[in-house]
N, C-alpha and C. Protein backbone atom coordinates (compact mmCIF):
# COMPACT_ATOMS: atom_id res chain seq x y z
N UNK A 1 18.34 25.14 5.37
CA UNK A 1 19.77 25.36 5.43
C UNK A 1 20.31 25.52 4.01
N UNK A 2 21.08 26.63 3.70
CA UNK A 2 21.91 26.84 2.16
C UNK A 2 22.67 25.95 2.11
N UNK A 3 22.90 25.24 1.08
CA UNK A 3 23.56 24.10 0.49
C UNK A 3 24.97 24.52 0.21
N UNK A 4 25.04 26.10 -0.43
CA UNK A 4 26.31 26.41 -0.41
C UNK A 4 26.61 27.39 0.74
N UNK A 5 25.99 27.95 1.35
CA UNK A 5 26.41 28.95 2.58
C UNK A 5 26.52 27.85 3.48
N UNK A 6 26.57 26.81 3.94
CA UNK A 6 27.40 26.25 4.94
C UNK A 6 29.00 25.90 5.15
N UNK A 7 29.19 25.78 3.47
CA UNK A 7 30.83 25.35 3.71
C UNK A 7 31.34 26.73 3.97
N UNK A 8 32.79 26.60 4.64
CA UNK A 8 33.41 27.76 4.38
C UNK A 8 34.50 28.07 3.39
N UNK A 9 34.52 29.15 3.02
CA UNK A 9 35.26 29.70 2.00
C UNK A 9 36.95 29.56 2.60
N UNK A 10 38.00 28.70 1.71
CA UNK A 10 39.23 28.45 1.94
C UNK A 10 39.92 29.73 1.61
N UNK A 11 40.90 29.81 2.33
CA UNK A 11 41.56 31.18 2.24
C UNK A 11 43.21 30.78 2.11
N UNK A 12 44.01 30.89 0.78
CA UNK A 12 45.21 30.42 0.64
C UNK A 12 45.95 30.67 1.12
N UNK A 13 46.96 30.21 1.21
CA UNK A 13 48.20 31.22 1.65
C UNK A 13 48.97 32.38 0.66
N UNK A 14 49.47 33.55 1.23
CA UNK A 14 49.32 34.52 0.19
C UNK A 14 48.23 35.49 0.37
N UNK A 15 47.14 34.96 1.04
CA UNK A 15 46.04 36.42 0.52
C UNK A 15 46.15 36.24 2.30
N UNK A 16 45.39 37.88 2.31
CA UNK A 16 45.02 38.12 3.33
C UNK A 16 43.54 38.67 4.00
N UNK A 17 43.16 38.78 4.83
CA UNK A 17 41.64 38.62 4.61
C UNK A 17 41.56 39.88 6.14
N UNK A 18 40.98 40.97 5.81
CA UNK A 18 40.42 42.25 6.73
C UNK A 18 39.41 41.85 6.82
N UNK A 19 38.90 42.01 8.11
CA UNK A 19 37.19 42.00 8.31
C UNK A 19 37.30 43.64 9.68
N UNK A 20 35.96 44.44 8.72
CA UNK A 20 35.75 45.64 9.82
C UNK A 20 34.39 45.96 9.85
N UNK A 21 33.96 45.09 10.77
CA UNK A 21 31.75 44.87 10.78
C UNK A 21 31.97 44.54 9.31
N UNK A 22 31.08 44.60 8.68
CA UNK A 22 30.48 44.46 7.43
C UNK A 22 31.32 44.54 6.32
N UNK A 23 32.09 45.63 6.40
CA UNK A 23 33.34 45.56 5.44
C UNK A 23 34.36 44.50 5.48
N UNK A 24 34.47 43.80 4.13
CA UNK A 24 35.43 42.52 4.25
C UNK A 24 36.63 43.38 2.84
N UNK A 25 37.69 43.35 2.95
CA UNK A 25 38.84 43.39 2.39
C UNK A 25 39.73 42.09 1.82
N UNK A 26 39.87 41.83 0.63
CA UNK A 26 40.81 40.10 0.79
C UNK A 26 41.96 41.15 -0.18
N UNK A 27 43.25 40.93 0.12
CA UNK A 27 44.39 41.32 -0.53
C UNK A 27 45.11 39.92 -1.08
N UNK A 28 45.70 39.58 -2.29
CA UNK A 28 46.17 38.37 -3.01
C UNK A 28 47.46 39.17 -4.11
N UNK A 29 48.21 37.88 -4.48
CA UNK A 29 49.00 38.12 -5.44
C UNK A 29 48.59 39.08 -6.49
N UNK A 30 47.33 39.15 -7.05
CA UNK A 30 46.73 39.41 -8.20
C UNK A 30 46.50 40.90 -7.96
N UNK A 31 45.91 41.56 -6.77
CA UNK A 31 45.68 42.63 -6.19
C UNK A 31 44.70 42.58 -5.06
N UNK A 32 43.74 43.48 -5.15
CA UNK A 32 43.00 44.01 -3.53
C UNK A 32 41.26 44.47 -4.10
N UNK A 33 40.51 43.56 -3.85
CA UNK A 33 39.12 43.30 -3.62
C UNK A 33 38.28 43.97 -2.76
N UNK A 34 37.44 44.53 -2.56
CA UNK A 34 36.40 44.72 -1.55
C UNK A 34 34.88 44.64 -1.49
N UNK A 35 34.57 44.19 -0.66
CA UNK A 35 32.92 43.65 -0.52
C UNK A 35 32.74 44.18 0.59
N UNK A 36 31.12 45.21 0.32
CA UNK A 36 30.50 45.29 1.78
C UNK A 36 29.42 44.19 1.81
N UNK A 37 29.21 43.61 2.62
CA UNK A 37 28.32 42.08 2.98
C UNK A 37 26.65 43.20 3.54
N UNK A 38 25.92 42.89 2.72
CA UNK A 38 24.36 43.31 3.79
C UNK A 38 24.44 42.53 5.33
N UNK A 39 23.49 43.21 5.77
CA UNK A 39 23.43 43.48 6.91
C UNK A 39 22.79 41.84 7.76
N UNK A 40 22.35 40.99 7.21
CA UNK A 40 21.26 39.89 7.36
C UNK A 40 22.42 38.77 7.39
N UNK A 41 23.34 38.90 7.34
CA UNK A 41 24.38 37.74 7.48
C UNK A 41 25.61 38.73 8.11
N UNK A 42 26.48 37.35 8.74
CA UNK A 42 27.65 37.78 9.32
C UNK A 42 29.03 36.89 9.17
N UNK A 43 29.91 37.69 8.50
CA UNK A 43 30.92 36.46 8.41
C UNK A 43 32.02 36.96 9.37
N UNK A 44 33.15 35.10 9.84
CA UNK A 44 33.93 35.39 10.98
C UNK A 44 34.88 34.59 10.44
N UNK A 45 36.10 34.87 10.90
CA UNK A 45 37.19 34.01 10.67
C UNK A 45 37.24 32.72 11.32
N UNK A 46 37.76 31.59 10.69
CA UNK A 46 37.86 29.88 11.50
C UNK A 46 39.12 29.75 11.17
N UNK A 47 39.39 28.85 11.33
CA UNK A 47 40.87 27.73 11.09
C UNK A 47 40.35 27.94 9.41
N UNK A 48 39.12 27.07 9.26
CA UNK A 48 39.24 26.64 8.02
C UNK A 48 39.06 27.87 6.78
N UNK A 49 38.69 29.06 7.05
CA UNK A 49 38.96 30.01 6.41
C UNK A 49 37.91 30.93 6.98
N UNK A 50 36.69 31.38 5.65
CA UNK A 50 35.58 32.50 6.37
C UNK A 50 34.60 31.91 6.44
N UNK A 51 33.70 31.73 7.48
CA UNK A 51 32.56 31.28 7.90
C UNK A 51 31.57 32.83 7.75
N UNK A 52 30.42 32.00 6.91
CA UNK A 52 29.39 33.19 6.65
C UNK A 52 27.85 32.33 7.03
N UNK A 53 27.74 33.34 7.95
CA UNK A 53 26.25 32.82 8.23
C UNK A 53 25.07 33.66 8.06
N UNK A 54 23.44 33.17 8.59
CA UNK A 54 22.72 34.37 8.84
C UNK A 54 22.94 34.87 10.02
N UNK A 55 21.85 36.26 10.51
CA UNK A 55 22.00 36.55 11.39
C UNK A 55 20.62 35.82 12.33
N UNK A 56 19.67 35.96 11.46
CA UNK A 56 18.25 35.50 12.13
C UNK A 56 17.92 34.81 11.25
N UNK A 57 16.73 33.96 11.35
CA UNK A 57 16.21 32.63 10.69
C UNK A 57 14.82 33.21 9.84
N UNK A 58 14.99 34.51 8.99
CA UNK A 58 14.32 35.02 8.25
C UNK A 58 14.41 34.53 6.46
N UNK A 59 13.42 34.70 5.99
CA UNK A 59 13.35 34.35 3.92
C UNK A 59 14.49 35.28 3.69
N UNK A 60 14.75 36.31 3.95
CA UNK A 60 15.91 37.38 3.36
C UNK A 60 16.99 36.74 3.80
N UNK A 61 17.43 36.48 5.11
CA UNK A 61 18.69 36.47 5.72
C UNK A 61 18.93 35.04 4.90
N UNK A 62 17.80 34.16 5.29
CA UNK A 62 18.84 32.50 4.08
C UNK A 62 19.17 32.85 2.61
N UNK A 63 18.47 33.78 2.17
CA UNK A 63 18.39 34.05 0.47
C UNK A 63 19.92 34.76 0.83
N UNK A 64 19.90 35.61 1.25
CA UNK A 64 21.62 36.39 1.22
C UNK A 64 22.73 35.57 1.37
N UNK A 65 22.26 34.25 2.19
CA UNK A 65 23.63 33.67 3.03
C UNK A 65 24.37 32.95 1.87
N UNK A 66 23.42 32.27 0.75
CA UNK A 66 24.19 31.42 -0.39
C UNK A 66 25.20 32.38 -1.03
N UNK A 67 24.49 33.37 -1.02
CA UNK A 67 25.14 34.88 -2.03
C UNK A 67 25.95 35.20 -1.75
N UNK A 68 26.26 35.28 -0.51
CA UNK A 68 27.05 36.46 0.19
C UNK A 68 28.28 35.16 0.67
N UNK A 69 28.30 34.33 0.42
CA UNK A 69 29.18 33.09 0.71
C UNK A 69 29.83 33.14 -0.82
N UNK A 70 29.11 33.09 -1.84
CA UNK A 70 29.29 33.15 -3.16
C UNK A 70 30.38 34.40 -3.72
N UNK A 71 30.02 35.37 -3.20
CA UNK A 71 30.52 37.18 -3.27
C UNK A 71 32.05 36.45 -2.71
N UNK A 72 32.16 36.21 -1.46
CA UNK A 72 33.23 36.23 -0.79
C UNK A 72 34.47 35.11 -1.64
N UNK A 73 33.49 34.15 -2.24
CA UNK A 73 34.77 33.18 -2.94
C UNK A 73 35.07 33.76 -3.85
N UNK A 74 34.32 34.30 -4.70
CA UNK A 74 34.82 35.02 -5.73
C UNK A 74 35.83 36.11 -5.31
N UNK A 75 35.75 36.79 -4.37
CA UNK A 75 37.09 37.38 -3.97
C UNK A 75 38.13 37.15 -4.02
N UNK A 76 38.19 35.68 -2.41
CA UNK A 76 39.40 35.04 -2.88
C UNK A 76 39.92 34.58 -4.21
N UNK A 77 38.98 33.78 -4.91
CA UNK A 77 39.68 33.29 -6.06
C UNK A 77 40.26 34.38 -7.27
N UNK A 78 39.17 35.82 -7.31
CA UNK A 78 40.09 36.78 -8.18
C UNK A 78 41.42 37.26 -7.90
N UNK A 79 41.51 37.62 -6.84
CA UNK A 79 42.82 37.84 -5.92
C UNK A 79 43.89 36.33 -6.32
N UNK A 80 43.80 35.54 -6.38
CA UNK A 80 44.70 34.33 -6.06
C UNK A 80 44.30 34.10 -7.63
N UNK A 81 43.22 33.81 -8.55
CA UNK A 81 43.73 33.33 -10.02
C UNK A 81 43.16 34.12 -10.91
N UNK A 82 42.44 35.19 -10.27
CA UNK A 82 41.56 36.08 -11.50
C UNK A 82 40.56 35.25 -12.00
N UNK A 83 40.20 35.81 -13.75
CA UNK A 83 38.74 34.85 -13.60
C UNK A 83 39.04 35.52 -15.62
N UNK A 84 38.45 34.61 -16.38
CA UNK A 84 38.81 35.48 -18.23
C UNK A 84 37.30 34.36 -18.84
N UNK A 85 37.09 35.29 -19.34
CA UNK A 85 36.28 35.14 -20.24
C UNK A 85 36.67 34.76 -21.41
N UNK A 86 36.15 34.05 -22.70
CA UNK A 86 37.04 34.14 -24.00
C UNK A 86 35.08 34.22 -25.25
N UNK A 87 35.49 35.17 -25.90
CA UNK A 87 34.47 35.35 -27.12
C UNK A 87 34.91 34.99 -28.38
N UNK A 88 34.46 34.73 -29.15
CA UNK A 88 34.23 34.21 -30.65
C UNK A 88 33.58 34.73 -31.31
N UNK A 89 34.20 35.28 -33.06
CA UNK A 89 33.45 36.34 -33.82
C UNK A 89 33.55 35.16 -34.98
N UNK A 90 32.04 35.16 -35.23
CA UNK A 90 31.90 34.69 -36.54
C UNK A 90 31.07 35.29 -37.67
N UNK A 91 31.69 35.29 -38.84
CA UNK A 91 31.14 36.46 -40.24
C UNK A 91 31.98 36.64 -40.72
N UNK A 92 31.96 37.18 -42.42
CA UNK A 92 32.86 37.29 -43.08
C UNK A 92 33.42 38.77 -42.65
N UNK A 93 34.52 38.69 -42.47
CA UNK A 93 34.88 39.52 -42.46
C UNK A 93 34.99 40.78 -40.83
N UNK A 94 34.42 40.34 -39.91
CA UNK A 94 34.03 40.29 -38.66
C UNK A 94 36.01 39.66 -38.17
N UNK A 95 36.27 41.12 -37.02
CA UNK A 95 37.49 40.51 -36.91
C UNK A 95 37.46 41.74 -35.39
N UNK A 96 38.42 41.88 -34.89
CA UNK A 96 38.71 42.48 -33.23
C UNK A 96 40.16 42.57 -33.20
N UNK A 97 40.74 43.77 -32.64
CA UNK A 97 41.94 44.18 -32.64
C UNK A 97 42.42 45.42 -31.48
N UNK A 98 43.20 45.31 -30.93
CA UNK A 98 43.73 46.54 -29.86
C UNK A 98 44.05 47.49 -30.37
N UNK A 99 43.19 48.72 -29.71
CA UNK A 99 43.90 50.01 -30.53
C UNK A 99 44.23 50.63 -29.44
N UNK A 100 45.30 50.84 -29.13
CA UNK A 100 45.62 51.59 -28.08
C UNK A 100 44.99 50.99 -26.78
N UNK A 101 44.25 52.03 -26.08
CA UNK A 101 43.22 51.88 -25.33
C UNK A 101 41.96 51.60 -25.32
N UNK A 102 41.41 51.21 -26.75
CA UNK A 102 40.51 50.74 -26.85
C UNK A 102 40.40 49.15 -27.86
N UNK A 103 39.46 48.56 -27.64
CA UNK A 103 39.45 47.54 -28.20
C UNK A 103 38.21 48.09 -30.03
N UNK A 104 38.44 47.30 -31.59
CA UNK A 104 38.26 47.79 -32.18
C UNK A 104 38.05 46.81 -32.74
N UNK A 105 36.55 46.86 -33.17
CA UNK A 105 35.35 45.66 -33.63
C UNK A 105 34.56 45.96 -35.28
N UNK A 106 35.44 44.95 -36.01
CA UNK A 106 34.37 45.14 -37.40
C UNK A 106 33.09 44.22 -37.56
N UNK A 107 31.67 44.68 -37.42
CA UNK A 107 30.70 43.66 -37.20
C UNK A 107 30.07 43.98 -37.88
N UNK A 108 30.43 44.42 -39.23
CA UNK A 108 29.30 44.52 -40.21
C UNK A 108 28.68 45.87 -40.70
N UNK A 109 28.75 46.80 -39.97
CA UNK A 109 28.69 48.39 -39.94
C UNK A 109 29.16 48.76 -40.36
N UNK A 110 28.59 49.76 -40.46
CA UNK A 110 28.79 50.92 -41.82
C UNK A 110 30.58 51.39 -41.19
N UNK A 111 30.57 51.83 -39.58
CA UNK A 111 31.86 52.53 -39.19
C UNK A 111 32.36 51.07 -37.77
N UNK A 112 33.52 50.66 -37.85
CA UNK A 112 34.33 50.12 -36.41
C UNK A 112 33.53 50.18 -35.62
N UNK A 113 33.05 49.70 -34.90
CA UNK A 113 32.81 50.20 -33.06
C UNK A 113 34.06 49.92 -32.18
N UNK A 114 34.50 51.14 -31.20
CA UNK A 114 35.55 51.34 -30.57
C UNK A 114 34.62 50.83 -29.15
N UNK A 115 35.70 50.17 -28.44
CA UNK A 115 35.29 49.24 -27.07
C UNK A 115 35.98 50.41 -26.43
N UNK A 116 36.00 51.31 -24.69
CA UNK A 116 36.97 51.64 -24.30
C UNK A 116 37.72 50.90 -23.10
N UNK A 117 38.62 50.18 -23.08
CA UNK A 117 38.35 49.02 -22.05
C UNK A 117 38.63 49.67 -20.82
N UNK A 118 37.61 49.16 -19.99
CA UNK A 118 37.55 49.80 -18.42
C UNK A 118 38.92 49.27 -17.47
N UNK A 119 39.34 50.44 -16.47
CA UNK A 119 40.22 49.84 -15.68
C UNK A 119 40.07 48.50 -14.81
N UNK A 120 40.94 47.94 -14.85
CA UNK A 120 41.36 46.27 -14.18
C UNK A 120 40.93 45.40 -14.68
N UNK A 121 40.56 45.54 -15.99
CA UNK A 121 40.45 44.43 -17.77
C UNK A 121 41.83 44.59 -18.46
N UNK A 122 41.92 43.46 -18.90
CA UNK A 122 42.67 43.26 -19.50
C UNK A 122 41.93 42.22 -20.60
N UNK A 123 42.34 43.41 -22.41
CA UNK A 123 41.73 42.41 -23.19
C UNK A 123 42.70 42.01 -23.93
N UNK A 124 42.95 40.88 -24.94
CA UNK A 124 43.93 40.31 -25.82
C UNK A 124 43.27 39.83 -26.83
N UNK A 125 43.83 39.98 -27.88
CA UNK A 125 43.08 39.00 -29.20
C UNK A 125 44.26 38.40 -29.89
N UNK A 126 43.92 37.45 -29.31
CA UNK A 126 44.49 36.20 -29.37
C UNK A 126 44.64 35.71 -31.13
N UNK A 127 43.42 35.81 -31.91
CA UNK A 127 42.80 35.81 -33.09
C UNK A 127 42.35 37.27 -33.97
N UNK A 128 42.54 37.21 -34.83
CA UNK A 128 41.62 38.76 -35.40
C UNK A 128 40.53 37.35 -34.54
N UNK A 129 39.70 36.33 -34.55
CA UNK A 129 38.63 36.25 -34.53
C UNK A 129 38.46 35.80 -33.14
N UNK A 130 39.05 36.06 -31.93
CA UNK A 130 38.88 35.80 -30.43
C UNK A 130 39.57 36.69 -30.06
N UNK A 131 38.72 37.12 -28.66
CA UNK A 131 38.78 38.29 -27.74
C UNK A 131 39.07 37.20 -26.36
N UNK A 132 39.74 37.65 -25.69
CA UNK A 132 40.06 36.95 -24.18
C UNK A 132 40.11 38.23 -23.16
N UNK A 133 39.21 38.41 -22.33
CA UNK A 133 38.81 38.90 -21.87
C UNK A 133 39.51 38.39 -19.88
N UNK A 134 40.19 39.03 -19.34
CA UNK A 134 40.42 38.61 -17.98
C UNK A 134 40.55 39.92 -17.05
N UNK A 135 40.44 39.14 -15.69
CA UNK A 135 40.10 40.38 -14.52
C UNK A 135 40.34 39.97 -13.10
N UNK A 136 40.55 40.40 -12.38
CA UNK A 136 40.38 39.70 -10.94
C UNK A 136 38.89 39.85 -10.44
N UNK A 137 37.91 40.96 -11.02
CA UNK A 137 36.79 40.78 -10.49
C UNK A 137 35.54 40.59 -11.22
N UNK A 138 35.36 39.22 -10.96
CA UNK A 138 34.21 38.25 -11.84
C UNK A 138 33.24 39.22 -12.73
N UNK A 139 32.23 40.31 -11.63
CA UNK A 139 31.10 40.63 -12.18
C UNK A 139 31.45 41.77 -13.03
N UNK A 140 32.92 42.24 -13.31
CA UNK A 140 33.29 43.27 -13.80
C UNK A 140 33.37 42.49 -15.41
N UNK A 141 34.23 41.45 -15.11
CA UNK A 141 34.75 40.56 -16.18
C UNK A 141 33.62 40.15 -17.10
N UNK A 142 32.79 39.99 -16.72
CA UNK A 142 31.10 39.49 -17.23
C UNK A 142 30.65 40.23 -17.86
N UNK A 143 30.61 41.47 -16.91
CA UNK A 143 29.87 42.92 -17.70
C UNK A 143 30.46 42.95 -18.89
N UNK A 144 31.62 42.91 -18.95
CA UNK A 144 32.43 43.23 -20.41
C UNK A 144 32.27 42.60 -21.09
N UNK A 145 32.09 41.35 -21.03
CA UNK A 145 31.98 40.07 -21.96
C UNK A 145 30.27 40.33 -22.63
N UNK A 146 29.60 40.51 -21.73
CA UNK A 146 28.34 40.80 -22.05
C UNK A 146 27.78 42.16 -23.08
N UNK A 147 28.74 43.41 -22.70
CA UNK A 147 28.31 44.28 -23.18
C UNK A 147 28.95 44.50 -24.42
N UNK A 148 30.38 43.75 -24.96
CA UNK A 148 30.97 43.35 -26.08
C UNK A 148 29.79 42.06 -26.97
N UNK A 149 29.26 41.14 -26.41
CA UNK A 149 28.86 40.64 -27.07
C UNK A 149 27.33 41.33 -27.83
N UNK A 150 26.88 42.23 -27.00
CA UNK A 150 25.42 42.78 -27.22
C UNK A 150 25.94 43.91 -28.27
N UNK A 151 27.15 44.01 -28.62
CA UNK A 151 26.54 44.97 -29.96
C UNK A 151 26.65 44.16 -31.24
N UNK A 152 27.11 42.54 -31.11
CA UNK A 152 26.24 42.00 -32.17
C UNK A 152 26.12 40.57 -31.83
N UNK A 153 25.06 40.03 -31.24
CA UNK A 153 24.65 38.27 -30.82
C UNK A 153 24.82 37.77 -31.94
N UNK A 154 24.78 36.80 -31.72
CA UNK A 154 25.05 35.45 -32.62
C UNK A 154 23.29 35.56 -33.20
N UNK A 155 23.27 35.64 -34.72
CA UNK A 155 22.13 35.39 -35.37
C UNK A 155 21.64 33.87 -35.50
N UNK A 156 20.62 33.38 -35.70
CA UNK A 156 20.07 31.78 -35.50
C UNK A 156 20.59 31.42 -36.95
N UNK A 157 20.55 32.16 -38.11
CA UNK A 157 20.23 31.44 -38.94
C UNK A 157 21.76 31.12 -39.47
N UNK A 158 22.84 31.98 -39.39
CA UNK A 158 23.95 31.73 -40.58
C UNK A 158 25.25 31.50 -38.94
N UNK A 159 24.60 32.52 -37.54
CA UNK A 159 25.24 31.59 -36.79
C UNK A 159 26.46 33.58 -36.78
N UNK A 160 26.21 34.38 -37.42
CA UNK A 160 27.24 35.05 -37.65
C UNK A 160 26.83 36.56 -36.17
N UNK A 161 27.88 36.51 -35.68
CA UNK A 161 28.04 37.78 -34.15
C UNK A 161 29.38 37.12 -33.87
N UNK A 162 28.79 37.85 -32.57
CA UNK A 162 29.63 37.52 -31.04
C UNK A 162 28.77 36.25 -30.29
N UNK A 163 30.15 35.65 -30.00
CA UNK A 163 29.38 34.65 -28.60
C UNK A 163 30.37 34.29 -28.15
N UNK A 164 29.90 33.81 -26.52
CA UNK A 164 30.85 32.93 -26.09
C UNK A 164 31.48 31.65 -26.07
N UNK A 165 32.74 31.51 -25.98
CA UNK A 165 33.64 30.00 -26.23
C UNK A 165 32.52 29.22 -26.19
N UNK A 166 32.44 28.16 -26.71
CA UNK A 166 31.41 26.99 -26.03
C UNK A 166 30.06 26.95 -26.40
N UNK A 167 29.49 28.06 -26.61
CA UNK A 167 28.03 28.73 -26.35
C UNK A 167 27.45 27.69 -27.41
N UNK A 168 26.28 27.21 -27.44
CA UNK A 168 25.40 26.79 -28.46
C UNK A 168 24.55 27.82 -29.04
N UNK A 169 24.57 27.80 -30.15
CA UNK A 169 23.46 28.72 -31.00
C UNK A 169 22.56 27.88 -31.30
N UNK A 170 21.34 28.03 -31.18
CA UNK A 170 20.38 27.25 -31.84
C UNK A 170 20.02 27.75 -33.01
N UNK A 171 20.47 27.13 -34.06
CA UNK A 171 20.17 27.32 -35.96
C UNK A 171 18.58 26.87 -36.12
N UNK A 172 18.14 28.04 -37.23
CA UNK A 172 17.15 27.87 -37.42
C UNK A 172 17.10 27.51 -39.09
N UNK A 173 16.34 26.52 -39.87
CA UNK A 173 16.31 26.28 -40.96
C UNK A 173 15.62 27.78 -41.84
N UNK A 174 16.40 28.16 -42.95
CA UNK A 174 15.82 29.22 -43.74
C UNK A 174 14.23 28.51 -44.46
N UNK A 175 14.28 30.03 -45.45
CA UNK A 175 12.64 30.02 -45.78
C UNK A 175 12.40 28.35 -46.64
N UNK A 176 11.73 28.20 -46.86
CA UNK A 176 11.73 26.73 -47.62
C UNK A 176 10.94 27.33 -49.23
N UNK A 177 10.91 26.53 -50.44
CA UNK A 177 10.61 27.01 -51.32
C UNK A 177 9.00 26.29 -51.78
């Protein structure tokens, strides 16, 4: 039995929740979500919100059911609070700024790298040296965070990129003499 595919997903007041076979729709303050659910699970409406189960007592259908329970909260909750990421630039001189429509990154290069930020992001820099990154939809929000941080990681030794809030770098001691 999935540990998290048994509870069901709470559904606030404010959003609203379509189900058409497989296609699930959640509409919220924030905006309008959609998930098609595979085929190996089935979710239904309760009192207590969406109940997602398997369909048959197969290795695929339990592996989907945590997921696909997982997919669906993240719906609700982008819809009802969205979801933000926040990054941290450290280096001399290493700084992030809005240009228009694109976001605009000094990391050490010879020229800027221009970000173009994708629709239903919203970025802010808060800091020349923090990026805040928010979205209503998680894996969108991630991608960005991820693909901003990969054009320069956090190096071990001086500690100087992109990373995220919080993140630990593991420092490595330089050459010894």
């Amino acid at each position: 039995m999935s540990r998290i595919g048994k509870y069901p997903v709470e559904v606030p007041k404010g959003v609203t929740v379509t189900l058409n076979g497989q296609d699930l729709a959640v509409k919220g303050p924030k905006g309008e979500l959609k998930l098609t659910l595979v085929e190996d699970v089935t979710v239904e409406q309760v009192e207590a919100g969406l109940k997602v189960a398997p369909r048959e007592d197969t290795q695929r259908a339990r592996a989907m059911w945590g997921l696909s329970r997982t997919l669906v909260k993240n719906l609700v909750d982008g819809v009802t609070d969205g979801f933000t990421k926040t990054l941290e630039i450290n280096g001399v001189g290493y700084r992030a700024a809005i240009q228009g429509k694109n976001l605009q990154l000094n990391l050490g290069f010879s020229h800027e790298v221009l970000y173009p930020i994708p629709e239903g992001i919203d970025i802010k820099c808060t800091k020349p040296t923090e990026i805040v990154i928010t979205g209503i939809d998680k894996q969108k929000v991630g991608q960005v965070a991820a693909e901003i941080r990969g054009y320069r990681g956090p190096e071990p030794y001086k500690g100087k990129g992109v990373k995220y809030a919080g993140e630990y770098i593991f420092r490595k001691e330089g050459k010894k003499k």
